[in-house]
PDB file of N, CA and C in Angstrom:
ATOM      1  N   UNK A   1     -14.533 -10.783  -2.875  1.00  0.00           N
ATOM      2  CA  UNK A   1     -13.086 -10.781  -2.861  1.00  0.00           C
ATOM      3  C   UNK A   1     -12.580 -11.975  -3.645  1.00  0.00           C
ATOM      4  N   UNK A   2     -11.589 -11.849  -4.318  1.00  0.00           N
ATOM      5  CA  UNK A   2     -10.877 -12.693  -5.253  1.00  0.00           C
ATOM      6  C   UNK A   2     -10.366 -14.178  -4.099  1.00  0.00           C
ATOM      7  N   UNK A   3     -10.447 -14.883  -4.027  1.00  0.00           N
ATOM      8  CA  UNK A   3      -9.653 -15.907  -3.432  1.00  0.00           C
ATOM      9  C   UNK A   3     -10.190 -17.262  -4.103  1.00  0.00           C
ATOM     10  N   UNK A   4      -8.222 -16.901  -5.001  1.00  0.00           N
ATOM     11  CA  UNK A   4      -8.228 -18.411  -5.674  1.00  0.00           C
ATOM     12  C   UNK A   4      -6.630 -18.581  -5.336  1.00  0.00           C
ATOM     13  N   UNK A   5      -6.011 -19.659  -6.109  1.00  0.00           N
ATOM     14  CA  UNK A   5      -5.288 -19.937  -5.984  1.00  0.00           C
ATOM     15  C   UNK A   5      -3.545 -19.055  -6.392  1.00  0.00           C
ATOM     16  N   UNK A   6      -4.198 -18.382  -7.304  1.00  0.00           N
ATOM     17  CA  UNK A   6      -3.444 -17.306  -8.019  1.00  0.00           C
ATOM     18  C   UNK A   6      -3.119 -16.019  -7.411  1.00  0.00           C
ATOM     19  N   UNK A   7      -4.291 -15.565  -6.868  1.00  0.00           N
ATOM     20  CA  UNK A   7      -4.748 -14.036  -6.409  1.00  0.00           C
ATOM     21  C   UNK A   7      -3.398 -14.112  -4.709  1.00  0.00           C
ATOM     22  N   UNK A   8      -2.821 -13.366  -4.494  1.00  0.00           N
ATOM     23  CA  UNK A   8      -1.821 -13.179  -3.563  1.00  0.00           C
ATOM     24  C   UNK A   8      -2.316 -12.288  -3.206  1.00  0.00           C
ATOM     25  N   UNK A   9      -2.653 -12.303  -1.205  1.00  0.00           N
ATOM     26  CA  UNK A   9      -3.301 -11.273  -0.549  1.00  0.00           C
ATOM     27  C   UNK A   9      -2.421 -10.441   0.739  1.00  0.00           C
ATOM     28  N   UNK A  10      -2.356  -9.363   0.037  1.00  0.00           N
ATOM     29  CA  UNK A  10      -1.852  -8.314   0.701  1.00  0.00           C
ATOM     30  C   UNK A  10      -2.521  -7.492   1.874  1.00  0.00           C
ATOM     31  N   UNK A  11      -1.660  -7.391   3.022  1.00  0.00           N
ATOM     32  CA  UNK A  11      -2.354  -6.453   3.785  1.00  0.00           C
ATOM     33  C   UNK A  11      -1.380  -5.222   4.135  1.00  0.00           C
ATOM     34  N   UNK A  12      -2.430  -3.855   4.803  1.00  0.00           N
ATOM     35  CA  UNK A  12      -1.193  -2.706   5.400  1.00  0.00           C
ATOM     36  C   UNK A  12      -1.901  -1.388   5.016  1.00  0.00           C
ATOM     37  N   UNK A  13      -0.965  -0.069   5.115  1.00  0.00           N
ATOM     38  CA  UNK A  13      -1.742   1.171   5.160  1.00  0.00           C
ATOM     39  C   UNK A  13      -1.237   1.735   3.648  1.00  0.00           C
ATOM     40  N   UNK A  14      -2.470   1.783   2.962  1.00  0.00           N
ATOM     41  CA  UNK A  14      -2.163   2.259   1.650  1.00  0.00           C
ATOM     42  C   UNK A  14      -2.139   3.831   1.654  1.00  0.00           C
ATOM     43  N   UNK A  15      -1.420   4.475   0.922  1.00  0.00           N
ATOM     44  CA  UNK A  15      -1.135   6.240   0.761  1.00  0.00           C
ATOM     45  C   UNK A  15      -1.053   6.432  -0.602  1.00  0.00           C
ATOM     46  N   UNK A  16      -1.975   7.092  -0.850  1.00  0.00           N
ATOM     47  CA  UNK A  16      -2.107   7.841  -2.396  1.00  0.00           C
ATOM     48  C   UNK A  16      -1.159   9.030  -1.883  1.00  0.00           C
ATOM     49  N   UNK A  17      -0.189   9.243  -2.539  1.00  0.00           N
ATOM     50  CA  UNK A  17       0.595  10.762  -2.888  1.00  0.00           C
ATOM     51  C   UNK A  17       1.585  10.810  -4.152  1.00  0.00           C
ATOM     52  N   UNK A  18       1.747  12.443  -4.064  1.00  0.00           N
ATOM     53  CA  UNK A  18       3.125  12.894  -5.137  1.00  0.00           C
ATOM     54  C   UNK A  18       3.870  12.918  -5.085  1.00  0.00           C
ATOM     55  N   UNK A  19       4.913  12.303  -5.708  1.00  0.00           N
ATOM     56  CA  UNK A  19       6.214  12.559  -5.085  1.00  0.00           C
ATOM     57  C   UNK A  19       6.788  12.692  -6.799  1.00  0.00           C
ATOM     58  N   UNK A  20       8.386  13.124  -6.661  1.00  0.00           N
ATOM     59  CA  UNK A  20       9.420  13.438  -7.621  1.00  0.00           C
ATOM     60  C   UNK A  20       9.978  12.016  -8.056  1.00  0.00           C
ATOM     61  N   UNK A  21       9.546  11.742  -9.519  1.00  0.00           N
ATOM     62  CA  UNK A  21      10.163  10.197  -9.586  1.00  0.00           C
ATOM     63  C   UNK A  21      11.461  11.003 -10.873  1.00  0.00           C
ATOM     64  N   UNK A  22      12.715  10.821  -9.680  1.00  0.00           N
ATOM     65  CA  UNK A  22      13.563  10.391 -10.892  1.00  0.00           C
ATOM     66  C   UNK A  22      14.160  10.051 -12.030  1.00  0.00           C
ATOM     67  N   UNK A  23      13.497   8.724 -12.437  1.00  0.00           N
ATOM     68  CA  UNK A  23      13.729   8.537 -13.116  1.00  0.00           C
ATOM     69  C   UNK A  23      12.949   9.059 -14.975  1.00  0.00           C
ATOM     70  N   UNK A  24      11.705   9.611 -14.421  1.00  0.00           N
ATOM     71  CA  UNK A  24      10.717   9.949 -15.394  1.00  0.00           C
ATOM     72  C   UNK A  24      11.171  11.852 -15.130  1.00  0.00           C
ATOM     73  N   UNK A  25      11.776  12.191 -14.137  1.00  0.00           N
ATOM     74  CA  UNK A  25      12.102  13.596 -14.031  1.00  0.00           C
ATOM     75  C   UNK A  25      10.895  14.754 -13.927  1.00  0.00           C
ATOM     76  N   UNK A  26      10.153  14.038 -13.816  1.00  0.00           N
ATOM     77  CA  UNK A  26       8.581  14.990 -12.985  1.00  0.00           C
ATOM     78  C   UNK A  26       7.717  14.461 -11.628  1.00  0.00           C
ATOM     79  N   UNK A  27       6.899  15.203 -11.609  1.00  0.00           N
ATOM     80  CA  UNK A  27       6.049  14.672 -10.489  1.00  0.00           C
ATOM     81  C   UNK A  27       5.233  13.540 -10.771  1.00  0.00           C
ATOM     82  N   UNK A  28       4.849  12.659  -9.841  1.00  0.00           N
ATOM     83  CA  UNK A  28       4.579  11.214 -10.350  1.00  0.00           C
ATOM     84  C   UNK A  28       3.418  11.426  -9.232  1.00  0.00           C
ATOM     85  N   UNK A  29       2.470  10.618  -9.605  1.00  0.00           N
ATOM     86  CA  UNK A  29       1.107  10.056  -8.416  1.00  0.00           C
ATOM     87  C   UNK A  29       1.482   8.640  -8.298  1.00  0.00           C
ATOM     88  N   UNK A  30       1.755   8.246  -7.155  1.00  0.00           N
ATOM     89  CA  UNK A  30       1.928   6.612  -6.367  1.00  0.00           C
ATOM     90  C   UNK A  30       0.983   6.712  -5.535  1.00  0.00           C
ATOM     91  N   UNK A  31       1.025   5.314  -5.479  1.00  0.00           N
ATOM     92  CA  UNK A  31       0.253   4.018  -4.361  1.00  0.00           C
ATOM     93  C   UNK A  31       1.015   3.244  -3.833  1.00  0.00           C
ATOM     94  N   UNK A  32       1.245   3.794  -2.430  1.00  0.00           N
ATOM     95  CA  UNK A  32       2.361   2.971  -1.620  1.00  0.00           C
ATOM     96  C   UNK A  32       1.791   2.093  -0.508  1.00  0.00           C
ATOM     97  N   UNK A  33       2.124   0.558  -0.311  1.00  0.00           N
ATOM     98  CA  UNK A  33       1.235  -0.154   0.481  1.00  0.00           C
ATOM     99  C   UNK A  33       2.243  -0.548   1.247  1.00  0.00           C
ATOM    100  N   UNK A  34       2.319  -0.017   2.795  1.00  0.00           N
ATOM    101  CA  UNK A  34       3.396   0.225   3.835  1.00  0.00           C
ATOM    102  C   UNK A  34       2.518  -0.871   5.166  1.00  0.00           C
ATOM    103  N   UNK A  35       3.624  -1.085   5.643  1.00  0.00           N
ATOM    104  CA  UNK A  35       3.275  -2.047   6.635  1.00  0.00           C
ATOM    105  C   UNK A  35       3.951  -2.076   7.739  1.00  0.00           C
ATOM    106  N   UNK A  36       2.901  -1.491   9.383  1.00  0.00           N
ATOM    107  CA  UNK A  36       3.897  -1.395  10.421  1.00  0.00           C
ATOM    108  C   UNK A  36       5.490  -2.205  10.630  1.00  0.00           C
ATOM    109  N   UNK A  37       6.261  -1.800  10.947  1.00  0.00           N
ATOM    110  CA  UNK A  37       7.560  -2.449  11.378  1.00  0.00           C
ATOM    111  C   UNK A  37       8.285  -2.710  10.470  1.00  0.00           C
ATOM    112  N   UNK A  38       7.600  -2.249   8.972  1.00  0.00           N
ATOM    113  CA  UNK A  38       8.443  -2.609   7.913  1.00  0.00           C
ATOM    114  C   UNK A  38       9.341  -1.588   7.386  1.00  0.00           C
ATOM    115  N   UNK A  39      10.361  -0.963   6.576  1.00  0.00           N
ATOM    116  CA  UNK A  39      11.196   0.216   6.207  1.00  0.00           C
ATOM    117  C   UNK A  39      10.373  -0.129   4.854  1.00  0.00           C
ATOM    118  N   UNK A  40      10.348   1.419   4.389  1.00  0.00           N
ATOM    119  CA  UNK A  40       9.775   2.019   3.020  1.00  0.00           C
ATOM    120  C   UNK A  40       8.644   1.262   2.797  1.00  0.00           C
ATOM    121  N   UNK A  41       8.366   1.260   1.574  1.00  0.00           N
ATOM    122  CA  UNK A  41       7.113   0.987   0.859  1.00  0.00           C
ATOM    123  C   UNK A  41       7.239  -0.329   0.498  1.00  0.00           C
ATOM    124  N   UNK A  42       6.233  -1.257   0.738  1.00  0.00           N
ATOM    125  CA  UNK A  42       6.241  -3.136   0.453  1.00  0.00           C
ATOM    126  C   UNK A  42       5.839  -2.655  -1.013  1.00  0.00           C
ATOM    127  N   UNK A  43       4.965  -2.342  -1.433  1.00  0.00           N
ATOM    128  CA  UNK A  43       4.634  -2.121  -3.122  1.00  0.00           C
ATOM    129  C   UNK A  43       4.042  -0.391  -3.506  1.00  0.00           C
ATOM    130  N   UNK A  44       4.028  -0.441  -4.164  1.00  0.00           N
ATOM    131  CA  UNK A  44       4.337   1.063  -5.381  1.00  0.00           C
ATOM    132  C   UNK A  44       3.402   0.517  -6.473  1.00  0.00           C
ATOM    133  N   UNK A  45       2.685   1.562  -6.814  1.00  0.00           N
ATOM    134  CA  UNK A  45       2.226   1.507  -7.960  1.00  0.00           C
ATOM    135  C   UNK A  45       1.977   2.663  -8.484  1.00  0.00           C
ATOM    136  N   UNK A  46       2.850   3.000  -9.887  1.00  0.00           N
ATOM    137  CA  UNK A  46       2.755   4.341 -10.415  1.00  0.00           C
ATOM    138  C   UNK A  46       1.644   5.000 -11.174  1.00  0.00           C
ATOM    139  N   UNK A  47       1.306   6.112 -10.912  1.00  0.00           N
ATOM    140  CA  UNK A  47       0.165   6.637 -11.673  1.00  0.00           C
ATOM    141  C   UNK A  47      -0.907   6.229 -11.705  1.00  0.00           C
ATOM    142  N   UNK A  48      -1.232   5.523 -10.443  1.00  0.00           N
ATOM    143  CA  UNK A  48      -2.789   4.862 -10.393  1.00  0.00           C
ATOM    144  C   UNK A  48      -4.096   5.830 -10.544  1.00  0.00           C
ATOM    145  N   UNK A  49      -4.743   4.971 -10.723  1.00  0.00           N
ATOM    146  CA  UNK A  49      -6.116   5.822 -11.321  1.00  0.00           C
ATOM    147  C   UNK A  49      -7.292   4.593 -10.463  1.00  0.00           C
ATOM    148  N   UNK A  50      -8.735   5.346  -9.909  1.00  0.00           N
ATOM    149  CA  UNK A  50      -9.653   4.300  -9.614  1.00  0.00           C
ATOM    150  C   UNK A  50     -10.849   3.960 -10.836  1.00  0.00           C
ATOM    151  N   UNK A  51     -10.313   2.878 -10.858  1.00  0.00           N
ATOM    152  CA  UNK A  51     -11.414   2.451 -12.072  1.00  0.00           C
ATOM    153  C   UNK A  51     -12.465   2.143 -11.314  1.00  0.00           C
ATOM    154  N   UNK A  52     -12.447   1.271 -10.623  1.00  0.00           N
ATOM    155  CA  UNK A  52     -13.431   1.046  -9.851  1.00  0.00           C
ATOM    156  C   UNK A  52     -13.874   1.207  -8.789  1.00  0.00           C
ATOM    157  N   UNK A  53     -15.184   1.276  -7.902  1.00  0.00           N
ATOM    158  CA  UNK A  53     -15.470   1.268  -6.731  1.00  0.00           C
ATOM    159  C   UNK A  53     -16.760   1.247  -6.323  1.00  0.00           C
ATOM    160  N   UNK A  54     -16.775   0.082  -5.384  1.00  0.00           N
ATOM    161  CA  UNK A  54     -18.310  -0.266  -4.473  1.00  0.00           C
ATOM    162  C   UNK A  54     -18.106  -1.350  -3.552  1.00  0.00           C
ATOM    163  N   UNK A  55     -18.819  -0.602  -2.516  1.00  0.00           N
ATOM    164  CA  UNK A  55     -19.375  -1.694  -1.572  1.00  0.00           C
ATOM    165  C   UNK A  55     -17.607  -1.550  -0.381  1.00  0.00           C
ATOM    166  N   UNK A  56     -17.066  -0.846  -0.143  1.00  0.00           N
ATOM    167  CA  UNK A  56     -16.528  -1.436   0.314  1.00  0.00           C
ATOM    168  C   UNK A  56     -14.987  -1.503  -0.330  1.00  0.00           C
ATOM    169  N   UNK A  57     -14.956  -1.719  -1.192  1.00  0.00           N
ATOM    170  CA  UNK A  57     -14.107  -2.142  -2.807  1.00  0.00           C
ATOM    171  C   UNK A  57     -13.609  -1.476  -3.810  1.00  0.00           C
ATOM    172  N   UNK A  58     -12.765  -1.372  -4.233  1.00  0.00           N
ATOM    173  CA  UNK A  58     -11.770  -0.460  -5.019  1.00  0.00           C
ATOM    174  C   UNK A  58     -10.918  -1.112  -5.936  1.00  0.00           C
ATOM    175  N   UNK A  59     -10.482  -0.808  -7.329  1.00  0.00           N
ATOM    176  CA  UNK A  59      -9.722  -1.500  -8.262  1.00  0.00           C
ATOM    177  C   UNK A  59      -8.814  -0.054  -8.475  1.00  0.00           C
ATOM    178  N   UNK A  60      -7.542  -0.346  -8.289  1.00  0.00           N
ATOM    179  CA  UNK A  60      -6.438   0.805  -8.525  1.00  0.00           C
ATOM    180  C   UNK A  60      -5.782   0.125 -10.325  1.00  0.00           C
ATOM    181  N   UNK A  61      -5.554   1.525 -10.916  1.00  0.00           N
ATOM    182  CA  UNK A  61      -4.464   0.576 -11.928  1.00  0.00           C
ATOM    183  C   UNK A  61      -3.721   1.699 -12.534  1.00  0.00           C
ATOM    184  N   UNK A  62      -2.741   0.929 -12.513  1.00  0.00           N
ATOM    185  CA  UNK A  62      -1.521   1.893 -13.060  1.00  0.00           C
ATOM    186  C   UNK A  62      -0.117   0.902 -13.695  1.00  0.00           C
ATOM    187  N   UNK A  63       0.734   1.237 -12.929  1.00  0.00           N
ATOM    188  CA  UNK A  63       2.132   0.304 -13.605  1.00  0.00           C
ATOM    189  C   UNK A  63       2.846   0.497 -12.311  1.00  0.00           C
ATOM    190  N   UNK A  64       3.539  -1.190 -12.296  1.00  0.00           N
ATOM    191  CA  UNK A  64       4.825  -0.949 -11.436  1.00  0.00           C
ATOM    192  C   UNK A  64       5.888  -1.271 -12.304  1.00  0.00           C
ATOM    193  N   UNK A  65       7.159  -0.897 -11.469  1.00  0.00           N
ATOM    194  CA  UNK A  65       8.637  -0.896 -11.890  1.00  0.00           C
ATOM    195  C   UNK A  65       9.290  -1.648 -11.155  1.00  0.00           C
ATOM    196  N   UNK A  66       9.921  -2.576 -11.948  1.00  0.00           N
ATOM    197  CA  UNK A  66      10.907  -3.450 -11.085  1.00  0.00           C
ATOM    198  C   UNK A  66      12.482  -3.550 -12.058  1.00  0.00           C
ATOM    199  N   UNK A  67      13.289  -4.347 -11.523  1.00  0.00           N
ATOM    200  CA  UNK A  67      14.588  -5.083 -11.940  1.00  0.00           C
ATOM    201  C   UNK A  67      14.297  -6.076 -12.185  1.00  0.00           C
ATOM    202  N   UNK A  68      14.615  -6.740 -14.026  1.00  0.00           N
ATOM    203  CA  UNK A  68      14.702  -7.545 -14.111  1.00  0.00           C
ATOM    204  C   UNK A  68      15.653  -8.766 -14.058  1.00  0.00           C
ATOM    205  N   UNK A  69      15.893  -9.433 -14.144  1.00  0.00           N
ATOM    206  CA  UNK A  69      17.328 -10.579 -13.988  1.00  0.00           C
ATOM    207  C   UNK A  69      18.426 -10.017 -14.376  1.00  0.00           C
ATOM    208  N   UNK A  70      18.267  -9.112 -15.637  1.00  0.00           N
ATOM    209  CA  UNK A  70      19.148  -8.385 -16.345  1.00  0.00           C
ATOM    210  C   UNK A  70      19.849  -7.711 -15.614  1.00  0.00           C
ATOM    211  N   UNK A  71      18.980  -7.118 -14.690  1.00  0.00           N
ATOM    212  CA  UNK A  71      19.789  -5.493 -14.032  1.00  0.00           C
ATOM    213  C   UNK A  71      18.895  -4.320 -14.906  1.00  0.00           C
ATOM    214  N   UNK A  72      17.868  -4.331 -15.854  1.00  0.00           N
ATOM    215  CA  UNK A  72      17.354  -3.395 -16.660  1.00  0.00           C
ATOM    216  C   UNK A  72      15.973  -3.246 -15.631  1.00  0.00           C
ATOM    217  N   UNK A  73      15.541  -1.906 -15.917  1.00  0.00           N
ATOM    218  CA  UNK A  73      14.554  -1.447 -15.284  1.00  0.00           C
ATOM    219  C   UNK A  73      13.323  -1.588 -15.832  1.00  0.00           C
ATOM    220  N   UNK A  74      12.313  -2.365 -15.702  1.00  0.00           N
ATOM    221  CA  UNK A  74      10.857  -2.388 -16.333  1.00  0.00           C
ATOM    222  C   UNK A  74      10.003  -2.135 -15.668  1.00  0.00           C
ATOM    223  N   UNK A  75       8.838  -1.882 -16.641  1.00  0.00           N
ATOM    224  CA  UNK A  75       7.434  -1.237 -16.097  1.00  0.00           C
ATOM    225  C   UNK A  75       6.332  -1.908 -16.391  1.00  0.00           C
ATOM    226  N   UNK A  76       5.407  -2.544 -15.404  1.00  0.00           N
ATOM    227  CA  UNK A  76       4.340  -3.320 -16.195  1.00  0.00           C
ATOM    228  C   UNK A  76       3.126  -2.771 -15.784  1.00  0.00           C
ATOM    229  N   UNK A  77       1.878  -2.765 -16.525  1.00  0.00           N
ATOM    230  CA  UNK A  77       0.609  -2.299 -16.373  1.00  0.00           C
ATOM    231  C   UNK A  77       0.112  -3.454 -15.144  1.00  0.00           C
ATOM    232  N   UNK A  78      -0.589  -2.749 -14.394  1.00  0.00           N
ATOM    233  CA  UNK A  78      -1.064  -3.640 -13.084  1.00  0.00           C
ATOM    234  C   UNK A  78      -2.488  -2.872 -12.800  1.00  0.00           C
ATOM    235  N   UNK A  79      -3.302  -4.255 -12.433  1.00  0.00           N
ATOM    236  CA  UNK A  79      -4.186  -3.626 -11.440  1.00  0.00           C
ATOM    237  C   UNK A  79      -3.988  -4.279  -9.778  1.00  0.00           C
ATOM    238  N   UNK A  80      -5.012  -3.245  -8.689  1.00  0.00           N
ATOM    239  CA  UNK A  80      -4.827  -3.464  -7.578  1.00  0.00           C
ATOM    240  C   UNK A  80      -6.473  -3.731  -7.422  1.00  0.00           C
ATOM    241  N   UNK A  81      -6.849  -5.206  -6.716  1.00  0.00           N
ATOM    242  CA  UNK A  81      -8.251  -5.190  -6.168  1.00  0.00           C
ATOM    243  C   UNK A  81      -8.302  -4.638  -4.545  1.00  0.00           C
ATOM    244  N   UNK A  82      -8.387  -3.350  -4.442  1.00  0.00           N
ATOM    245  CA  UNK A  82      -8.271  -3.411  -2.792  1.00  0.00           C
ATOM    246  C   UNK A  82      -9.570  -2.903  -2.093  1.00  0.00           C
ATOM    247  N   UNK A  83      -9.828  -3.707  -0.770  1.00  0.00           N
ATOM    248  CA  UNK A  83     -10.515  -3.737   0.375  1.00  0.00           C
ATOM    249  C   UNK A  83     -10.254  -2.955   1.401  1.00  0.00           C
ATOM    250  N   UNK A  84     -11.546  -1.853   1.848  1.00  0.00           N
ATOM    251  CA  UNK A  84     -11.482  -1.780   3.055  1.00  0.00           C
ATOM    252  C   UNK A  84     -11.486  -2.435   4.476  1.00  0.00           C
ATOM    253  N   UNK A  85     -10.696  -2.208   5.219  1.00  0.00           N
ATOM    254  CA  UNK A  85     -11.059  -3.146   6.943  1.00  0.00           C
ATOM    255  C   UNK A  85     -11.432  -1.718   7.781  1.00  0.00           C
ATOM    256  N   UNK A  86     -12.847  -2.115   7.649  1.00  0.00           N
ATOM    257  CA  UNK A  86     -13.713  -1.275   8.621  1.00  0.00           C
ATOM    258  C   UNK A  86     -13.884  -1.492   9.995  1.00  0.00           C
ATOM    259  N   UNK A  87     -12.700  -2.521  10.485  1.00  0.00           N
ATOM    260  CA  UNK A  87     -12.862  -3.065  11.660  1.00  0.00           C
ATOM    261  C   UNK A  87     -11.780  -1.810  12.448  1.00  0.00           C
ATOM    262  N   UNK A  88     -12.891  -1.583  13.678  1.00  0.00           N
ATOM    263  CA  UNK A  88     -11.958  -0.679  13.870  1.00  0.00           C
ATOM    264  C   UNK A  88     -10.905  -1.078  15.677  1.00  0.00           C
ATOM    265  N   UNK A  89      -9.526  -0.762  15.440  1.00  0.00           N
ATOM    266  CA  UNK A  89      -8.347  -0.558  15.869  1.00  0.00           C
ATOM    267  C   UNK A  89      -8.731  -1.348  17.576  1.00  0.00           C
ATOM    268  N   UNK A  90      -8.399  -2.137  18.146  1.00  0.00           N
ATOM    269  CA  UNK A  90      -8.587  -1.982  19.839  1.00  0.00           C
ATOM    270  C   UNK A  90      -7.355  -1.177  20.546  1.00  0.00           C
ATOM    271  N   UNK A  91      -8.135  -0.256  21.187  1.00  0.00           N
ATOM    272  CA  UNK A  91      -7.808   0.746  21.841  1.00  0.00           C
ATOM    273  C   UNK A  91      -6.476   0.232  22.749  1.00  0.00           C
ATOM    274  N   UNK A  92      -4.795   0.977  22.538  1.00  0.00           N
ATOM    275  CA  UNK A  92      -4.039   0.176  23.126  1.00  0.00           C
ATOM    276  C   UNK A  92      -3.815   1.223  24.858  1.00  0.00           C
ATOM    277  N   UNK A  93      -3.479   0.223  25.948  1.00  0.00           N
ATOM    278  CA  UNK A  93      -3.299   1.290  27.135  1.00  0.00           C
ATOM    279  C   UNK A  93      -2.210   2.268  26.990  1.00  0.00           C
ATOM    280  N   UNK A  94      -2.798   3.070  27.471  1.00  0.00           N
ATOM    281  CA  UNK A  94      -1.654   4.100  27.801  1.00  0.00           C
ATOM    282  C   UNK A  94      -1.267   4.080  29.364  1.00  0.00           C
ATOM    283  N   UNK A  95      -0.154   3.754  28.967  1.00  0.00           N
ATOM    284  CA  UNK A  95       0.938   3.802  30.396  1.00  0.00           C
ATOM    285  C   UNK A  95       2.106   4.811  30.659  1.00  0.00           C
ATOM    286  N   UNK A  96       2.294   5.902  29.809  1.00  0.00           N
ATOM    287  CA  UNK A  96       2.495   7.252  30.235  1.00  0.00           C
ATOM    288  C   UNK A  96       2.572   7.499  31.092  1.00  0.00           C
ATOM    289  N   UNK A  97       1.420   7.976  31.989  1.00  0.00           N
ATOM    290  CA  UNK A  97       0.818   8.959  32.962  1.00  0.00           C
ATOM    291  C   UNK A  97       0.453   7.961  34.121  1.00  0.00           C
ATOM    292  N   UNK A  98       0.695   7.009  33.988  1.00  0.00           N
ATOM    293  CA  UNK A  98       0.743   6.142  35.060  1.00  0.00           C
ATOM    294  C   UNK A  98       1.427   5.446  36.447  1.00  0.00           C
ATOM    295  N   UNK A  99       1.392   5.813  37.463  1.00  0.00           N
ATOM    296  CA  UNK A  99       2.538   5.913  38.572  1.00  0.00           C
ATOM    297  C   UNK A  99       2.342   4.112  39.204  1.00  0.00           C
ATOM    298  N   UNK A 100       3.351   3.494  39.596  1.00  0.00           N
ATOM    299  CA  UNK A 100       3.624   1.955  39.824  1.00  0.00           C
ATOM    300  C   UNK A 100       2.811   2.168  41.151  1.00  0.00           C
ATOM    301  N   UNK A 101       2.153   1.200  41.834  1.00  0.00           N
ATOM    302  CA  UNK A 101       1.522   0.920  42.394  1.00  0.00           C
ATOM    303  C   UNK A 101       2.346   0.389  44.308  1.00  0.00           C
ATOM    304  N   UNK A 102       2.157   0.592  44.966  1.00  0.00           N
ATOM    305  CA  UNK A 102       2.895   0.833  46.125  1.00  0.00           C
ATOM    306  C   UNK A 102       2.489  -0.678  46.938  1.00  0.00           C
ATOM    307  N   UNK A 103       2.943  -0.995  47.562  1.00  0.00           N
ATOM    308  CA  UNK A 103       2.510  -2.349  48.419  1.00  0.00           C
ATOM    309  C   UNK A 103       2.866  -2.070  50.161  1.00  0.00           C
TER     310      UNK A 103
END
């Protein structure tokens, strides 16, 4: 894994899908990296493709779109180094079906 001083580390639930981009007026393939409690998508990346993959490890690349200072819309070529967390979830209680306890 990249960790230097530069490299900015992201976490959350990534979703490959299609959706209708607007502004290009066809169907688009994104990479949306969403994060409980958060609204919409923290980052986007259009038209990704996997260049890479092992071990664990994945390199996405495509382009994102942002606003620049201007107010004009740009697109820059990006890659994504992303990691699986194979750690899996602790089981949260369910308190549903559960009746309060009597004294």
């Amino acid at each position: 894994m990249l960790s230097d001083r530069y490299t900015v580390k992201h976490s959350g639930l990534l979703v490959i899908m299609d959706v209708t981009d607007q502004g290009l007026r066809r169907p688009v393939k994104v990479a949306r990296l969403t994060q409980p409690g958060r609204p919409g998508p923290y980052l986007e990346l259009l038209d990704p493709h996997i260049v890479w993959a092992n071990d664990g490890k994945f390199t996405l690349a495509g382009f994102e779109r942002t606003t620049n200072a201007e107010g004009k819309v740009v697109e820059f070529a990006q890659s994504w180094l992303c990691a699986l967390d194979l750690a899996l979830p602790e089981p949260e209680a369910d308190t549903r079906n559960v009746r309060p306890m009597r004294s």
